[in-house]
Protein backbone atom coordinates (compact mmCIF):
# COMPACT_ATOMS: atom_id res chain seq x y z
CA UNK A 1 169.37 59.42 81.13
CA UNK A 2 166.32 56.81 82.22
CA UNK A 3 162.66 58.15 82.06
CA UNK A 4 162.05 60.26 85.03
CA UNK A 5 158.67 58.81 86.74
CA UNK A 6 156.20 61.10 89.03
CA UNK A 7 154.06 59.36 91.11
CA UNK A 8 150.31 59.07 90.15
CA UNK A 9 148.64 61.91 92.10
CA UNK A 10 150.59 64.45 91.74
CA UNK A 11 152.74 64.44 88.42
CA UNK A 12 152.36 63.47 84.82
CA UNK A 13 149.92 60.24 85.31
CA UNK A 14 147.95 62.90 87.52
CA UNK A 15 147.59 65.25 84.62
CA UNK A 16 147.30 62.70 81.82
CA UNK A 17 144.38 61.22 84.29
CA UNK A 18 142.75 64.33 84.50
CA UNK A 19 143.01 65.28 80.99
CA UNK A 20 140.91 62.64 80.02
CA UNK A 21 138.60 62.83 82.74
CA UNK A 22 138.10 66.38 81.19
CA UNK A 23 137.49 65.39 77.78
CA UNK A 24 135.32 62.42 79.08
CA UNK A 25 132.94 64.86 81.04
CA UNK A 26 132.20 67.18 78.25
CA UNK A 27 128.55 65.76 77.71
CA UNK A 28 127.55 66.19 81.15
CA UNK A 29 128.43 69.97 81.46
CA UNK A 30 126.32 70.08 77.63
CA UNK A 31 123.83 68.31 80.20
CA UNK A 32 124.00 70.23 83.03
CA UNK A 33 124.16 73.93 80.62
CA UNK A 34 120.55 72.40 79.34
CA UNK A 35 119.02 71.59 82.57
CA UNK A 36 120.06 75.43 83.67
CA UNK A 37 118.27 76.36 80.42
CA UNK A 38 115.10 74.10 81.28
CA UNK A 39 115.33 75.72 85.08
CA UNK A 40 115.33 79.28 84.09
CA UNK A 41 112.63 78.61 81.76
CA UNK A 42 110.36 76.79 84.82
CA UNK A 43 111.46 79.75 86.55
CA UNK A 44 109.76 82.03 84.28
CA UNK A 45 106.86 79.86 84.12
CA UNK A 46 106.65 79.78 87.72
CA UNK A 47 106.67 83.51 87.58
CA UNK A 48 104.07 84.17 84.81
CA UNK A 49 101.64 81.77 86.75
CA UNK A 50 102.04 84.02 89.23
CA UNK A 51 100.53 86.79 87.68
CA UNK A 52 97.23 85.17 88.04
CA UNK A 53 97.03 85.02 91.44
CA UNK A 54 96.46 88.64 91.40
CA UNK A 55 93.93 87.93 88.29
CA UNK A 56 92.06 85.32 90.07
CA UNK A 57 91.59 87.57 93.22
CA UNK A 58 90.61 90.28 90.94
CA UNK A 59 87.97 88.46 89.10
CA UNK A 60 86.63 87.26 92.08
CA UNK A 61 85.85 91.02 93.38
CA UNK A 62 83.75 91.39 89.93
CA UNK A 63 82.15 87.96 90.18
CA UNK A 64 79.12 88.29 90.34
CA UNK A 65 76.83 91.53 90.57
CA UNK A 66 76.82 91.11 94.35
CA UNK A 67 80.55 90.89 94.61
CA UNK A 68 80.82 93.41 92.21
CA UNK A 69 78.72 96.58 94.01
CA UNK A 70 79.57 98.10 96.64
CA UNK A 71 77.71 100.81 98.86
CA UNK A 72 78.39 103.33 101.04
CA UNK A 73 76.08 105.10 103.53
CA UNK A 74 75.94 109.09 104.67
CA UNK A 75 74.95 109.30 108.24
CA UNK A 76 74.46 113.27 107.61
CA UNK A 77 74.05 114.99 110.93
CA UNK A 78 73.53 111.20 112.53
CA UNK A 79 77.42 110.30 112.80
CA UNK A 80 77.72 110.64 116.41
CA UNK A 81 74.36 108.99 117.42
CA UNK A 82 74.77 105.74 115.56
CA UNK A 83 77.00 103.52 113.42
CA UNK A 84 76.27 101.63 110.38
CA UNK A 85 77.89 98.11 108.56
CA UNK A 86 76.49 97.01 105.54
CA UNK A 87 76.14 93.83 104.26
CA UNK A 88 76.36 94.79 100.48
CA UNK A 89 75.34 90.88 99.50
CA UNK A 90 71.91 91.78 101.20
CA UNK A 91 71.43 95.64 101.50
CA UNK A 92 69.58 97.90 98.98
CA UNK A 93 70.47 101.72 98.16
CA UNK A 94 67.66 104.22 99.55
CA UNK A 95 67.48 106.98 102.22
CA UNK A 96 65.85 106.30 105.38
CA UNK A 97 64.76 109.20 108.12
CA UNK A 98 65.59 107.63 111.88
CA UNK A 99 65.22 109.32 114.88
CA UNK A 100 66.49 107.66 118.21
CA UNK A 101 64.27 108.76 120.59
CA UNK A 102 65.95 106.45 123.60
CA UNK A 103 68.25 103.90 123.61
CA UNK A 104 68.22 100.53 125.43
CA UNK A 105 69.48 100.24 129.04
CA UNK A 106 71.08 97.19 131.18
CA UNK A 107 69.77 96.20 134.62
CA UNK A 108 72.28 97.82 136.76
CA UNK A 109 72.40 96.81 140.49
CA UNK A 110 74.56 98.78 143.05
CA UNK A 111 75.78 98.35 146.68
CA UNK A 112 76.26 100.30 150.03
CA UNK A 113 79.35 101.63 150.43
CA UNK A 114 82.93 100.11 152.35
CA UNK A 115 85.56 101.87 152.91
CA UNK A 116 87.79 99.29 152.00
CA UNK A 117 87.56 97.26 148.88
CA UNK A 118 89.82 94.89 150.28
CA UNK A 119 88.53 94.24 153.84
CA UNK A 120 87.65 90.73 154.50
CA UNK A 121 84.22 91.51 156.53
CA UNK A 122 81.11 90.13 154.86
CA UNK A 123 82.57 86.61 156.33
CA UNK A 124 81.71 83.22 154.31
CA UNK A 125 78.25 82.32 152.30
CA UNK A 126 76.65 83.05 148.46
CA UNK A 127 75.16 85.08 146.08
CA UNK A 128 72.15 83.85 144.37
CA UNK A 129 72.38 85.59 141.34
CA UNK A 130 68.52 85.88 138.88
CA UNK A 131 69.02 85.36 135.17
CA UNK A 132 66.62 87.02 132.63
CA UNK A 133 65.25 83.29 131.92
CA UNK A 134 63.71 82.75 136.10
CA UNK A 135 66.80 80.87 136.63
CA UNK A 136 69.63 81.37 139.07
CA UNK A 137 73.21 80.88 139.82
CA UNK A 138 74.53 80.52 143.24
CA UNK A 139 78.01 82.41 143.40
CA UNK A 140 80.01 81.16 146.99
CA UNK A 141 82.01 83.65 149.14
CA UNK A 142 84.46 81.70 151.43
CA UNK A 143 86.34 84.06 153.90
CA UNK A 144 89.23 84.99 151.44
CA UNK A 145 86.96 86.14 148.91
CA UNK A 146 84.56 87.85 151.54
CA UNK A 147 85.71 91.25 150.29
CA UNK A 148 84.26 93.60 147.47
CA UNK A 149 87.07 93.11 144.99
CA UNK A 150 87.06 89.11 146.23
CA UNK A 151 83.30 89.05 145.72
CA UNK A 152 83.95 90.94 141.88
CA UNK A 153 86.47 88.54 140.93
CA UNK A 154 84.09 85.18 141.62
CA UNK A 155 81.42 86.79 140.06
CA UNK A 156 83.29 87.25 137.40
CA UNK A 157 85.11 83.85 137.33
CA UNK A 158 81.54 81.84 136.50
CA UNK A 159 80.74 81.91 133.21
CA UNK A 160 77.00 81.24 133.90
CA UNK A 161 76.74 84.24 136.12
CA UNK A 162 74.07 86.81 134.11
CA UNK A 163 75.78 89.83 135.60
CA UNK A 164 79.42 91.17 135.36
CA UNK A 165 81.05 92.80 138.21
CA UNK A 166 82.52 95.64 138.92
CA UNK A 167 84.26 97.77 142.26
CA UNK A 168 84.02 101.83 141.92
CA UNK A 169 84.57 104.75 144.23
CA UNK A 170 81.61 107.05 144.65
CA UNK A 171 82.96 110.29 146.73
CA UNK A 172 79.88 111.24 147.69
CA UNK A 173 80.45 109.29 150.96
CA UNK A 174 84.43 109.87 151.59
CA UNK A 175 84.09 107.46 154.14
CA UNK A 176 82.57 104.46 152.57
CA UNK A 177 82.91 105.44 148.91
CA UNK A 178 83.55 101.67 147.51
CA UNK A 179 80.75 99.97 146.24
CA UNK A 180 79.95 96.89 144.38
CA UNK A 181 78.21 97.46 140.97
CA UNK A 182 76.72 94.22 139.16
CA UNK A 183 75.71 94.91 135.22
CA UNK A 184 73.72 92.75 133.02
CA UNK A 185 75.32 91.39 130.33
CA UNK A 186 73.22 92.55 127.31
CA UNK A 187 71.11 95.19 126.52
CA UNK A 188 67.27 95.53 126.48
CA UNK A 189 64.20 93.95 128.98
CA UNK A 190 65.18 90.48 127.43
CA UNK A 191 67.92 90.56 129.65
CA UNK A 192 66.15 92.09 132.63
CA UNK A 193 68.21 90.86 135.91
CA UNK A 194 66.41 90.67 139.43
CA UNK A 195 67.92 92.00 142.79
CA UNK A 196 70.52 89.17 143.91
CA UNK A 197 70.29 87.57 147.44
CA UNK A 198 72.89 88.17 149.60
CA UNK A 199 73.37 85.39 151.98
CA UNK A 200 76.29 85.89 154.47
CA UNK A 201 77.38 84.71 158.29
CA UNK A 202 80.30 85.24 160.98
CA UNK A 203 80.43 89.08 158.70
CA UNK A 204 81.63 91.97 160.72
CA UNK A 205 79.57 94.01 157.97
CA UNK A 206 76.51 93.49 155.68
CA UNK A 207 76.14 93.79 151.91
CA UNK A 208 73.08 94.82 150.83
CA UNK A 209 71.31 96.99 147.49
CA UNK A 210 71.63 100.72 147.40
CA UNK A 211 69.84 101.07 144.31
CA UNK A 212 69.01 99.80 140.92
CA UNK A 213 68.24 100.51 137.46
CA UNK A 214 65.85 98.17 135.04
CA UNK A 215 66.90 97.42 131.95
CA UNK A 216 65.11 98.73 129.19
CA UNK A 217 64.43 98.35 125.50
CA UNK A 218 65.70 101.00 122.44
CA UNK A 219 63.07 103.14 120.97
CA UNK A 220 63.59 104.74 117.21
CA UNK A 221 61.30 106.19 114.91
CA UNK A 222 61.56 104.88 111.06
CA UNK A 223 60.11 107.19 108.52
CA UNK A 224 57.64 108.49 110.97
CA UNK A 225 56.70 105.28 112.22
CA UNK A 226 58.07 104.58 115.97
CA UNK A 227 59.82 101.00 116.95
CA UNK A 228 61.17 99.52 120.04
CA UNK A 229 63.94 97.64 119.52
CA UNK A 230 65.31 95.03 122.29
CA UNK A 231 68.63 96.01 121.90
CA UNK A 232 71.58 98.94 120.89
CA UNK A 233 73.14 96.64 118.62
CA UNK A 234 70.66 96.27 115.83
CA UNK A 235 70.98 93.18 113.19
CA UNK A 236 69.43 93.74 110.00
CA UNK A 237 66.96 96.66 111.73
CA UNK A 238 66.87 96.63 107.59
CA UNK A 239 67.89 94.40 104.96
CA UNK A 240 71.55 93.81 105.22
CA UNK A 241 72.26 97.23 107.36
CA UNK A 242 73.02 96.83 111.03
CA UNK A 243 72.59 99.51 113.32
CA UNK A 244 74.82 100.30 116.76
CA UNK A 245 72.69 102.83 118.46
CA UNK A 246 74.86 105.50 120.60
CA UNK A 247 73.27 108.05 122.47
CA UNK A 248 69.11 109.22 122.32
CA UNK A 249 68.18 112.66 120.23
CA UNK A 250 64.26 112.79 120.14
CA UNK A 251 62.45 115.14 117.80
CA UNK A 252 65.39 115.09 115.67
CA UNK A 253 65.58 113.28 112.85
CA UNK A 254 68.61 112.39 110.63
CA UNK A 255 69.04 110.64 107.19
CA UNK A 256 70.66 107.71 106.54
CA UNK A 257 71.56 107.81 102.85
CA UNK A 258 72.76 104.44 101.70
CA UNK A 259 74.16 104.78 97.60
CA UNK A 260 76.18 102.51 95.33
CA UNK A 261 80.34 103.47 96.16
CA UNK A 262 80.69 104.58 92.33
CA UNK A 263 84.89 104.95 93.37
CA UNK A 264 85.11 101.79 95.36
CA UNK A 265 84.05 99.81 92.76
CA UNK A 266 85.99 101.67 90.07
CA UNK A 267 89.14 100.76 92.17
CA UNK A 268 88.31 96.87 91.71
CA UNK A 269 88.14 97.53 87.93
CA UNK A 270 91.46 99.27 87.94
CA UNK A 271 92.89 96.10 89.66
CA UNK A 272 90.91 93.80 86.70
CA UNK A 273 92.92 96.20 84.67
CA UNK A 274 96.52 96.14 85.97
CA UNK A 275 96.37 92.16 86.64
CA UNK A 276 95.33 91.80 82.95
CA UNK A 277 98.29 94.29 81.80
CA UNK A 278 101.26 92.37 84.03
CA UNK A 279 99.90 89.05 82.15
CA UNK A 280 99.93 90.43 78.72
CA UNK A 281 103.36 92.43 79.84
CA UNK A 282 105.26 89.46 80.26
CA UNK A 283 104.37 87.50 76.93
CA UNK A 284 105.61 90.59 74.96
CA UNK A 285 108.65 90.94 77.11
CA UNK A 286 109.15 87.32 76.74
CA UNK A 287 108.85 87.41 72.48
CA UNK A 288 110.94 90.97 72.46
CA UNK A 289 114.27 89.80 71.11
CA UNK A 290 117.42 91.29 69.13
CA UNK A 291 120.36 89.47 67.84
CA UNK A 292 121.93 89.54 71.05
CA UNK A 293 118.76 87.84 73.22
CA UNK A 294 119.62 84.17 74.38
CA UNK A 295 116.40 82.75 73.18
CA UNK A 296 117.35 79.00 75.02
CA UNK A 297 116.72 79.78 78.71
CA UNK A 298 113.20 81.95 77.66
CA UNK A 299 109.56 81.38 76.06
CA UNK A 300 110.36 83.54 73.15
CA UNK A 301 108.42 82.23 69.39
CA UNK A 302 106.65 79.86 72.42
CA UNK A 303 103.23 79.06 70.23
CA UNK A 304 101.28 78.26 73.28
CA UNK A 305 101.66 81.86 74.75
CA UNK A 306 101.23 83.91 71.25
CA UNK A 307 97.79 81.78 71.00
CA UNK A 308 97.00 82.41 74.72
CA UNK A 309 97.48 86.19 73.99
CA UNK A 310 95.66 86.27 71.05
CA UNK A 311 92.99 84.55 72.60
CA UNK A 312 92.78 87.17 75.35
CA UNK A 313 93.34 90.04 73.04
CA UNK A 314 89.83 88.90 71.04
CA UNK A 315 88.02 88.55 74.60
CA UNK A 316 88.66 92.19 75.63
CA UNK A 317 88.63 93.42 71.96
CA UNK A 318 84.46 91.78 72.16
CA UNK A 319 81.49 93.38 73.26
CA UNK A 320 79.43 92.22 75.91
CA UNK A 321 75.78 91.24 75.95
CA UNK A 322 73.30 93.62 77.71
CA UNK A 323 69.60 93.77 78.37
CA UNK A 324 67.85 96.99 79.03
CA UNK A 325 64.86 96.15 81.73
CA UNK A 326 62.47 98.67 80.78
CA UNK A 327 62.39 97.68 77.23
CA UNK A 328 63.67 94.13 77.37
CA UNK A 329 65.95 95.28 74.23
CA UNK A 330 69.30 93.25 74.01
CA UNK A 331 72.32 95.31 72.93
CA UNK A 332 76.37 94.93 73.15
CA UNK A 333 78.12 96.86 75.60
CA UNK A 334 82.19 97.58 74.91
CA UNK A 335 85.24 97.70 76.95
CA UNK A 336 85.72 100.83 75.49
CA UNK A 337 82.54 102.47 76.51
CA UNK A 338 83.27 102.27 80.42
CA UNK A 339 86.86 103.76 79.92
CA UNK A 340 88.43 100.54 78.98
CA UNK A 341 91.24 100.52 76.08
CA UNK A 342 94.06 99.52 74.39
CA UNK A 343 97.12 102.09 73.99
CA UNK A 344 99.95 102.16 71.19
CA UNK A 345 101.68 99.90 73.49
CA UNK A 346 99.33 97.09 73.10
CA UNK A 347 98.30 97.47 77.24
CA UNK A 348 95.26 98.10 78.36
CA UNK A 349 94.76 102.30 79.75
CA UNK A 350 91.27 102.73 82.36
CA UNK A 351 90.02 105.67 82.07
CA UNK A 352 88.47 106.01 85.54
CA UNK A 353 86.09 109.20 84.87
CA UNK A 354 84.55 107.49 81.78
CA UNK A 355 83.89 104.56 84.19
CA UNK A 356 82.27 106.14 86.86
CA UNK A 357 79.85 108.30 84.12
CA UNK A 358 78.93 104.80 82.84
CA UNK A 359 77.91 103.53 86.27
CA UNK A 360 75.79 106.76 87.43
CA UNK A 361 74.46 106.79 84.01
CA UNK A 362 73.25 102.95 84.53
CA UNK A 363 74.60 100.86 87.40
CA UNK A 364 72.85 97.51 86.07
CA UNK A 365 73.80 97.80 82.26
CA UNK A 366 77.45 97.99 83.26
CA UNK A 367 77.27 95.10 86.16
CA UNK A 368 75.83 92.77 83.04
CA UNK A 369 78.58 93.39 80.78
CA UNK A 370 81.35 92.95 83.42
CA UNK A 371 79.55 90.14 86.16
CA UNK A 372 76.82 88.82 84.36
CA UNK A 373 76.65 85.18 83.26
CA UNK A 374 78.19 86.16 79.65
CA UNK A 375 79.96 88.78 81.11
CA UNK A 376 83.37 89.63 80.78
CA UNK A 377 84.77 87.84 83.85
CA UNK A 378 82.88 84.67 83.36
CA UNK A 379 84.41 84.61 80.04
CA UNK A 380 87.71 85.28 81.57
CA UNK A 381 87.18 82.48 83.92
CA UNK A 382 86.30 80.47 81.37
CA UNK A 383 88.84 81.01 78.86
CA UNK A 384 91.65 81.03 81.62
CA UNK A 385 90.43 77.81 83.76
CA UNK A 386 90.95 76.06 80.48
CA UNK A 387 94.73 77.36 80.17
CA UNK A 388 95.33 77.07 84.24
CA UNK A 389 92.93 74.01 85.32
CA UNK A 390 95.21 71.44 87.35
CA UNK A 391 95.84 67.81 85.72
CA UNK A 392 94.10 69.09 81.55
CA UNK A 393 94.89 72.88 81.80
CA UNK A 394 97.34 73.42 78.45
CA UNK A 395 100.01 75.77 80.63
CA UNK A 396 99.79 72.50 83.12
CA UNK A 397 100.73 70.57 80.26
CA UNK A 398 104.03 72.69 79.50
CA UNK A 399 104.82 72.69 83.16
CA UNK A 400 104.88 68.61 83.12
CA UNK A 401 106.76 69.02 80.14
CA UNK A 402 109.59 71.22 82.13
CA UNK A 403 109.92 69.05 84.45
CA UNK A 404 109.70 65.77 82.74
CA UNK A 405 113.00 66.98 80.46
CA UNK A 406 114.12 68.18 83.43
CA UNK A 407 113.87 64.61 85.19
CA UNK A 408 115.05 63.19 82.25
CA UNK A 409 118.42 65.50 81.91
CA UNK A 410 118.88 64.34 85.82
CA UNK A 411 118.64 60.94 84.78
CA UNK A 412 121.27 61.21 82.18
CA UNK A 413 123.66 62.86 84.19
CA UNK A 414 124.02 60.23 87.04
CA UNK A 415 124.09 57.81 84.19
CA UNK A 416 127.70 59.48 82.28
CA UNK A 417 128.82 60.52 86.21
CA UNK A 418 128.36 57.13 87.11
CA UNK A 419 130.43 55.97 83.78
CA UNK A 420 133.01 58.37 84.27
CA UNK A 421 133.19 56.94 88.15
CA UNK A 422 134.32 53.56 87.01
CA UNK A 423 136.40 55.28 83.74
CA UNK A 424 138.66 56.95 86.78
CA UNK A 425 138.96 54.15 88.70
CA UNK A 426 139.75 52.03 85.88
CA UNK A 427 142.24 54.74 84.43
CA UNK A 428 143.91 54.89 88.12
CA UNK A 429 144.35 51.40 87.89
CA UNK A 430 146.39 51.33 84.49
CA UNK A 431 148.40 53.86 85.37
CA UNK A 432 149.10 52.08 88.67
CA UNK A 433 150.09 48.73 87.57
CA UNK A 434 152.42 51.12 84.34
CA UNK A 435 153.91 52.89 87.31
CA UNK A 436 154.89 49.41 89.20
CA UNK A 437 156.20 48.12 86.20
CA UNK A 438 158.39 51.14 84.98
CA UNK A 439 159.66 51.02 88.74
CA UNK A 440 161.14 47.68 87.93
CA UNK A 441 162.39 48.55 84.78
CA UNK A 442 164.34 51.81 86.19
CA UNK A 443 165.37 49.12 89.14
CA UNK A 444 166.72 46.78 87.26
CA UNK A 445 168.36 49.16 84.84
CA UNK A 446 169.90 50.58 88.13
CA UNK A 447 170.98 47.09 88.38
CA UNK A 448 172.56 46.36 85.21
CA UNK A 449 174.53 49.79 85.50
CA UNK A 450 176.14 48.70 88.28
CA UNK A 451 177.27 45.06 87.41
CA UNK A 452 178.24 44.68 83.75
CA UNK A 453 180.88 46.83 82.39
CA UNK A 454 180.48 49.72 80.19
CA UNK A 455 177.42 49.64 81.56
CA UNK A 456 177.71 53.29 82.88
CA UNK A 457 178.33 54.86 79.53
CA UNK A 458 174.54 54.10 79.21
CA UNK A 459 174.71 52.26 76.14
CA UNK A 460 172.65 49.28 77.10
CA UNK A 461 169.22 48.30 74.99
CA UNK A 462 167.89 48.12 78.69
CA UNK A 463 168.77 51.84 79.35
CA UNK A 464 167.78 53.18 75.53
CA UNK A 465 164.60 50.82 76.18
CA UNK A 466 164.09 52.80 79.08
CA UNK A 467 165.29 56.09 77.88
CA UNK A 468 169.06 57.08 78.78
């Protein structure tokens, strides 16, 4: 029997081919098995910087003893007369007796009555309009606008107009309830308005003033000492507290109590806390192993992290530098002594009532030893910048490092892909030209088998050359 011949592509060249291609191709899957181990470890470097984003933001709330307090103010009895915003950066605890005697008032102008708001009958012509400043604005009325809601609505439209404008129904006239009301724009007799000139022609009907009201200014009474304010909204009426006056109670009296926010600030310390715990948390998960952990794709025995935690460890394990301003006395205040300690686990535990003793007990004390300049926070900051900082920070160092090997795995890849590119082709091409020639062979042994004699018994070298 002659060899039996597949063609390349789909028979025994085909497999041969590929069976070499497969050997040939066994570095780049070692290649491509280490770049998936350098990728899951960026991964996990990408996911521990993370954690400091939540560090950072929670350092930044204890930055500082401004940034660190916060206050919070008891409006007793006073709640529905006035509101209060503090600027904590600014403001200073104490209680403060205010009484509102009046409040301040707008100019308010009003009309006679229509009994249509939409009646085109005051015809075509202006509004001189009288800011607070002896100015004026001259408002024109052409015959579409020459009713009260038309008349509103340009008012309105100009932005230098001093006076906004409004169309309401008084029933005390059923027949011409509908009125135009102009209001002045702030509060107080710095804002006082004059009566408007109405200048119209060709009207079937003329618009004139009703009535009006002058503006006025605010009148309180601070720790038994009255004060007229020039407006409702108050800014800084004292340092850092601003004041929206309501409604008017004279002769009585309310406190406003304004007092460090003892739980508000104990809630940023709990964050401090848990940021510092997820940090720590994933170096010990990362060096937790057993014989079955796959230590290749992880940080585990990674010396930069064991000296980063160890580091961090020693800065909460410290004490903190404290002055006592009565006696000028420097002392060391402890983690532990505001509620701040490490369990069996290694994390940190915040004991929040031990905290908040330690602030009522002395509010300053504890701001040193968490926001002051040798504080625990600035030595965070300190100690972490030099881990994080972009372009010298060490962890920036181990991320160029990732990705550099990384690069460099990539580079080696397209390199033996590229090799094994032209080892196919060339591999194609020998088997090619062996299938062409082994075509001739079985042709010409076809040949032969037909023309000499005997040669069908298949004893001829040609046919044992070419296996029958």
């Amino acid at each position: 029997m002659g060899l039996r011949f597949d063609p390349v592509g789909g028979g025994q060249f085909k497999q041969v081919v590929s069976q070499i291609m497969e050997a040939e191709s066994q570095p780049i899957k070692a290649l491509q098995k280490k770049k998936s181990n350098e990728e899951a470890r960026l991964k996990l470097f990408n996911e521990f910087k993370s954690k400091f984003s939540g560090l950072d933001k929670a350092m930044a709330e204890l930055g500082g003893f401004r940034k660190f307090r916060e206050l919070k103010v008891d409006l007793g009895d006073g709640s529905s007369l006035v509101s209060v915003t503090i600027d904590k950066e600014k403001a200073e605890p104490g209680q403060y007796s205010i009484e509102i005697s009046d409040i301040a008032a707008r100019t308010s102008i009003i009309s006679n009555g229509f009994d249509d708001p939409n009646d085109n009958v005051l015809g075509m012509g202006f509004i001189t309009l009288k800011s607070e400043n002896g100015g004026s604005v001259d408002v024109y009325v052409d015959d579409k606008d020459s009713s009260l809601n038309g008349i509103a609505s340009v008012i309105n439209r100009n932005s230098d107009s001093p006076v906004r404008a409004s169309v309401i129904k008084d029933a005390t006239d059923p027949d011409t309830p509908w009125k135009l009301l102009l209001t002045a724009k702030k509060d107080g007799l710095g804002f006082q308005v004059e009566t408007p000139d109405f200048n119209f022609m060709d009207g079937s009907k003329d618009l004139y003033v009703d009535d009006s009201k002058d503006a006025k200014n605010a009148e309180v009474v601070l720790d038994g000492f009255p004060v007229e304010v020039d407006s409702n909204d108050i800014n800084d009426f004292l340092p850092g507290v601003n004041l929206h006056l309501k409604q008017a109670r004279p002769d009585q009296p309310f406190i406003i109590s304004i007092t460090e926010d003892v739980q508000k600030m104990a809630g940023k310390m709990k964050g401090l806390v848990e940021n510092l715990n997820q940090v720590m948390q994933f170096i010990v998960k990362q060096n937790t192993i057993d014989q079955t952990t796959d230590t290749s794709n992880t940080f585990a025995g990674d010396g930069t992290l064991q000296t980063f935690e160890y580091r961090l460890r020693n800065i909460l394990h410290q004490g903190f530098t404290i002055e006592e301003s009565a006696s000028g006395r420097s002392s060391v205040m402890f983690l532990s002594q505001l509620g701040v300690e490490f369990d069996k686990t290694g994390s940190l535990s915040f004991k929040e009532d031990k905290f908040n003793k330690a602030l009522e007990k002395d509010f300053d004390l504890v701001a040193q030893a968490l926001a002051g300049p040798t504080g625990l926070v600035n030595q965070l900051r300190g100690f972490i910048d030099s881990y994080m900082r972009s372009g010298s920070g060490v962890f920036q160092g181990k991320e160029k490092g990732i990705h550099s090997r990384i690069d460099s795995i990539d580079q080696q890849i397209e390199q033996k892909t590229n090799y094994l590119d032209k080892k196919r082709e060339s591999l194609v091409s020998q088997f090619s030209r062996l299938e062409a020639t082994i075509g001739n062979m079985q042709r010409q042994q076809q040949y032969l088998s037909a023309t000499l004699p005997g040669a069908g018994s298949g004893g001829s070298v040609i046919s044992q050359l070419l296996g029958g």
